[in-house]
N, C-alpha and C. Protein backbone atom coordinates (compact mmCIF):
# COMPACT_ATOMS: atom_id res chain seq x y z
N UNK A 1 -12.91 -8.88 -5.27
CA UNK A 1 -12.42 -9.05 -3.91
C UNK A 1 -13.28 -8.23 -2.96
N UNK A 2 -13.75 -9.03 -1.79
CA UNK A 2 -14.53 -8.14 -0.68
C UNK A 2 -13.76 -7.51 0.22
N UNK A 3 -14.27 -6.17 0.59
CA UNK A 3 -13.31 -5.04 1.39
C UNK A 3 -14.06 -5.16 2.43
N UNK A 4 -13.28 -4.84 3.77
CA UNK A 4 -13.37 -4.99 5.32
C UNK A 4 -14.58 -3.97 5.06
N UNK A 5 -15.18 -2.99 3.86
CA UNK A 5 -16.34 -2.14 4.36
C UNK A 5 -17.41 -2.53 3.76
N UNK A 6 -16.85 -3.77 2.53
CA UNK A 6 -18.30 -4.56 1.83
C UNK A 6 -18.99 -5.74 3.17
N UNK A 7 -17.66 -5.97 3.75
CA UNK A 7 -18.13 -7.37 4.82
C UNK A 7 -18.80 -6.48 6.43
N UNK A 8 -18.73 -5.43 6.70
CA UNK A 8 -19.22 -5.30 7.21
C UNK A 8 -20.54 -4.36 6.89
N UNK A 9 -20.63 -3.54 5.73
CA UNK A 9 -21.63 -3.65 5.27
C UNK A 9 -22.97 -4.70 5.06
N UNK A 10 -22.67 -5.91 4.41
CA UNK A 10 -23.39 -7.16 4.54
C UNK A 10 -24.01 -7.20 6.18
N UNK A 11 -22.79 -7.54 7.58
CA UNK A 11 -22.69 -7.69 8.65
C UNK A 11 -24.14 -6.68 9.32
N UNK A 12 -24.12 -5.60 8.58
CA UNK A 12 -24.66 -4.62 9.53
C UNK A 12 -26.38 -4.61 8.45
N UNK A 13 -26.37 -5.11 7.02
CA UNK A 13 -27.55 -5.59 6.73
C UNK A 13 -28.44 -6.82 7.22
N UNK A 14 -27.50 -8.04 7.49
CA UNK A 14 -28.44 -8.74 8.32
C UNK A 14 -28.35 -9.05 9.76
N UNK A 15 -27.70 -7.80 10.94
CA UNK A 15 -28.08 -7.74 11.97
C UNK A 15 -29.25 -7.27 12.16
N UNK A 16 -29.07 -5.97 11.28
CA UNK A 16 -30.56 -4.95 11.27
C UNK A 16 -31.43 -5.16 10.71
N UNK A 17 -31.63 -6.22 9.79
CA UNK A 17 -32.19 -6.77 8.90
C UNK A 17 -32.94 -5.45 7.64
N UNK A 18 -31.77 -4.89 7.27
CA UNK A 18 -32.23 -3.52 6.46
C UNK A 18 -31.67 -4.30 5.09
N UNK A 19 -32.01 -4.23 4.06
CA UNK A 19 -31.52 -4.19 2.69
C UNK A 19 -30.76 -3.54 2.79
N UNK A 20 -29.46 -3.85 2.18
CA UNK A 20 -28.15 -3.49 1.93
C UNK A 20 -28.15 -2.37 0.92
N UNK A 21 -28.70 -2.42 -0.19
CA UNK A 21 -28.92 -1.38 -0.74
C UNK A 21 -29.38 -0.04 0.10
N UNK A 22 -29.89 0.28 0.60
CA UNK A 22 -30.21 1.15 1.98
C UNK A 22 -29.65 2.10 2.61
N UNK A 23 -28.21 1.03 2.76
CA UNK A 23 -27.35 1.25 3.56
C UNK A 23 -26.29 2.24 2.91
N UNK A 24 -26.63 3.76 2.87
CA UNK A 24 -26.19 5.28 2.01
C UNK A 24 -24.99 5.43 3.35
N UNK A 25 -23.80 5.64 3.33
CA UNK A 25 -23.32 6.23 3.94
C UNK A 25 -23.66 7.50 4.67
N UNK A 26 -23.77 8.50 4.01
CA UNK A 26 -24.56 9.71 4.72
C UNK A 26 -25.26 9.69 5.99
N UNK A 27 -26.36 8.07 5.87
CA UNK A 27 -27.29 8.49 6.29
C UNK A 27 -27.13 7.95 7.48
N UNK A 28 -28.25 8.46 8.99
CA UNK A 28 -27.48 8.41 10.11
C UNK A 28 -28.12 7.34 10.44
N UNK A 29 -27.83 6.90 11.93
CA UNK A 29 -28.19 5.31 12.37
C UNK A 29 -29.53 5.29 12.52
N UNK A 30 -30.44 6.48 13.12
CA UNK A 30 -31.75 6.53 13.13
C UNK A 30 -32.34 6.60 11.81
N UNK A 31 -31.81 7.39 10.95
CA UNK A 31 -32.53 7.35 9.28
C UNK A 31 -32.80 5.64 9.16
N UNK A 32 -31.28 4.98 9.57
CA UNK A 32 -31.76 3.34 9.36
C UNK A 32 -32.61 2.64 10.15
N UNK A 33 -33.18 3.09 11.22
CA UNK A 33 -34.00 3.20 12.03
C UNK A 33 -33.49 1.74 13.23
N UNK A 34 -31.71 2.18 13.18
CA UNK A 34 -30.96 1.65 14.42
C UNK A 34 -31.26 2.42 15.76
N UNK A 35 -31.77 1.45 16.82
CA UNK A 35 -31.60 2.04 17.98
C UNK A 35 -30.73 1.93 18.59
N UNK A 36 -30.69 1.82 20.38
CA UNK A 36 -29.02 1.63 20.53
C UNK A 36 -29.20 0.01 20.88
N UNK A 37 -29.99 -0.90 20.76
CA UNK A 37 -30.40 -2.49 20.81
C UNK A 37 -29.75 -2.94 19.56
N UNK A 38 -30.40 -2.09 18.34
CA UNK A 38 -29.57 -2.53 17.04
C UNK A 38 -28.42 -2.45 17.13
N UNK A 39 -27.88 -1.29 17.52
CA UNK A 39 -25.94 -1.00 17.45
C UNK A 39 -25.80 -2.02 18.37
N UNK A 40 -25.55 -2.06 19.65
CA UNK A 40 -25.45 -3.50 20.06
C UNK A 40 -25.76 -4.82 18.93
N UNK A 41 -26.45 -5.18 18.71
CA UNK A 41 -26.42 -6.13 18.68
C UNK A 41 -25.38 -6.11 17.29
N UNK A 42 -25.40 -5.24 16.47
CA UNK A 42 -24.05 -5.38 15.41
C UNK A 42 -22.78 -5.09 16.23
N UNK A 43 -22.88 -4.69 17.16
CA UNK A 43 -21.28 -4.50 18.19
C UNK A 43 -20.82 -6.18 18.07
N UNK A 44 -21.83 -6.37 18.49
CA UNK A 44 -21.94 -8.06 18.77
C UNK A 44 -20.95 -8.69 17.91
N UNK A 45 -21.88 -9.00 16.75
CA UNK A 45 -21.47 -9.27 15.83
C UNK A 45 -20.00 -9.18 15.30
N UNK A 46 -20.03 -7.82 15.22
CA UNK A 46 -18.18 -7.07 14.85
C UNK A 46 -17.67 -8.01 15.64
N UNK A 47 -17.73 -7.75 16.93
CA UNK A 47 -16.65 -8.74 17.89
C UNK A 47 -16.92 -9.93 17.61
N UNK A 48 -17.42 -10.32 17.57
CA UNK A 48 -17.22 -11.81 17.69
C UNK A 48 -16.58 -12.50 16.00
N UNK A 49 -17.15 -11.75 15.05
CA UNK A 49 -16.36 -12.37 13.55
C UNK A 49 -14.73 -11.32 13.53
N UNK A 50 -14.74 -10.71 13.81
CA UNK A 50 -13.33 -10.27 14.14
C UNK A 50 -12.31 -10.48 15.33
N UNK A 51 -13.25 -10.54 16.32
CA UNK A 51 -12.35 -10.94 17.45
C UNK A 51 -11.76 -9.66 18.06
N UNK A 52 -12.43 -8.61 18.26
CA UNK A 52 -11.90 -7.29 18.45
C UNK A 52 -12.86 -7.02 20.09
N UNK A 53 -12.81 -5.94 20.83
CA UNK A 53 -13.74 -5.30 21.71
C UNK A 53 -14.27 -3.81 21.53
N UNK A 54 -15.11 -3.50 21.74
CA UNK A 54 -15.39 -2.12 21.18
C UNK A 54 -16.12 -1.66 22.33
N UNK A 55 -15.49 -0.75 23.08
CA UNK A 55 -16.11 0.44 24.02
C UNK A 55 -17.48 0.75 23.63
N UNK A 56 -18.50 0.74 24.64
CA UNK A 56 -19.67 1.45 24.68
C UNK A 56 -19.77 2.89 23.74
N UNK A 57 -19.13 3.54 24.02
CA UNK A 57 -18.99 4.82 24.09
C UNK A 57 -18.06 5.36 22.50
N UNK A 58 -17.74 4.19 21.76
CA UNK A 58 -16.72 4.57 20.63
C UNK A 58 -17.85 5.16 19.62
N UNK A 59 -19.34 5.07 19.92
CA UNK A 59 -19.94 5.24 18.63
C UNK A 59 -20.97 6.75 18.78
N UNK A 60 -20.85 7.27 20.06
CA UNK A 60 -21.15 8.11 20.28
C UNK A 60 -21.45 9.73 19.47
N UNK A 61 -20.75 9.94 19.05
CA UNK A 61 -20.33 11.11 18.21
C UNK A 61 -20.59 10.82 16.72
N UNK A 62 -20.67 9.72 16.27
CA UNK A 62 -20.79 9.23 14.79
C UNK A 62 -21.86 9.79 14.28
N UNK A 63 -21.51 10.65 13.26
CA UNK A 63 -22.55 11.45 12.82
C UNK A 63 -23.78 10.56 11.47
N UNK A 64 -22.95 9.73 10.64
CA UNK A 64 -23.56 8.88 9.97
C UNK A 64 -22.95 7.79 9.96
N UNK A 65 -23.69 6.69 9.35
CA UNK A 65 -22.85 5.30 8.61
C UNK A 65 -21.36 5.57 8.63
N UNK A 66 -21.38 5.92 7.27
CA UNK A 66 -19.34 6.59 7.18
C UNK A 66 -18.91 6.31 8.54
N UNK A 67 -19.22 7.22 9.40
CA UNK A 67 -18.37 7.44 10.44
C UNK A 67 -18.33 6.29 11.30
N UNK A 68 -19.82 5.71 11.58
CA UNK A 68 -19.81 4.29 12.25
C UNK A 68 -19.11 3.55 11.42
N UNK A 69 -18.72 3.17 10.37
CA UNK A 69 -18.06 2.38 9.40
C UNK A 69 -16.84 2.51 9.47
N UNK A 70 -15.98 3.52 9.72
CA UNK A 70 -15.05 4.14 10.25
C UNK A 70 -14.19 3.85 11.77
N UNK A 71 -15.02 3.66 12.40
CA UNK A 71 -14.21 3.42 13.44
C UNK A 71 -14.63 1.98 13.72
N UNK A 72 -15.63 1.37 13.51
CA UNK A 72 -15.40 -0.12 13.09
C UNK A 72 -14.13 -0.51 12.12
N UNK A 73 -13.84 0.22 11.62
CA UNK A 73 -12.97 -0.19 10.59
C UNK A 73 -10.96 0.12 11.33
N UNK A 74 -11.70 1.48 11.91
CA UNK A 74 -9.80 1.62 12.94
C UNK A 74 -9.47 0.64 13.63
N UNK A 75 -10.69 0.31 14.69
CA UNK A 75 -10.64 -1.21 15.50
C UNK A 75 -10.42 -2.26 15.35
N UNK A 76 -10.66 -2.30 14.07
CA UNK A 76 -9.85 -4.02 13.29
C UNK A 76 -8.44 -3.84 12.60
N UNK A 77 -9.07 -2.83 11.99
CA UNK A 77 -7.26 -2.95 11.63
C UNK A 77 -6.44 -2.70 13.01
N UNK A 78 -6.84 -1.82 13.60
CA UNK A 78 -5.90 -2.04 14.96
C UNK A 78 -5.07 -3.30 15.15
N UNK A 79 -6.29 -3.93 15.39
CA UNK A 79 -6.43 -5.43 16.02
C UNK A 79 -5.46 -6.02 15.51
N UNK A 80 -5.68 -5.84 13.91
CA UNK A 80 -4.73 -6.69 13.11
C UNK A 80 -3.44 -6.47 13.01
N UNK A 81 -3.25 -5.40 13.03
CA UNK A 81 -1.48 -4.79 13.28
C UNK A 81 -0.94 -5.75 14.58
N UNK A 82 -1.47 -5.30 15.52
CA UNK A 82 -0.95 -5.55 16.50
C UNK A 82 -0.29 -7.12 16.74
């Protein structure tokens, strides 16, 4: 069974077009050599296959992956509760 962090895992390998394997939690958005064009354009993405909105500003502080993975991940389930 795929988990909301395998599907957006995948999501965030072929926005950025990084091998998924790559993609270490730890490591931070620049190690993946995301700028803020890349995060956009996976913002993108998130919203539109989830159907969610995500503030400019939610990814700010994210120290690595994890954490970007993380609050992509509060925002949908949000979504979905609601």
């Amino acid at each position: 069974m795929t988990t909301l962090r395998d599907e957006l895992l995948d999501l965030i390998a072929a926005e950025a077009l990084i091998d998924r394997a790559k993609l270490a939690p730890s490591a931070t958005l620049a190690d993946l050599g995301l700028d803020s064009v890349g995060v956009v354009s996976i913002v993108f993405a998130v919203e539109d296959k989830y159907g969610v909105e995500i503030a400019e500003d939610a990814f700010n502080d994210a120290p690595d992956l994890n954490g970007f993975l993380g609050r992509i991940e509060t925002i949908i389930q949000t979504r979905q509760a609601a």
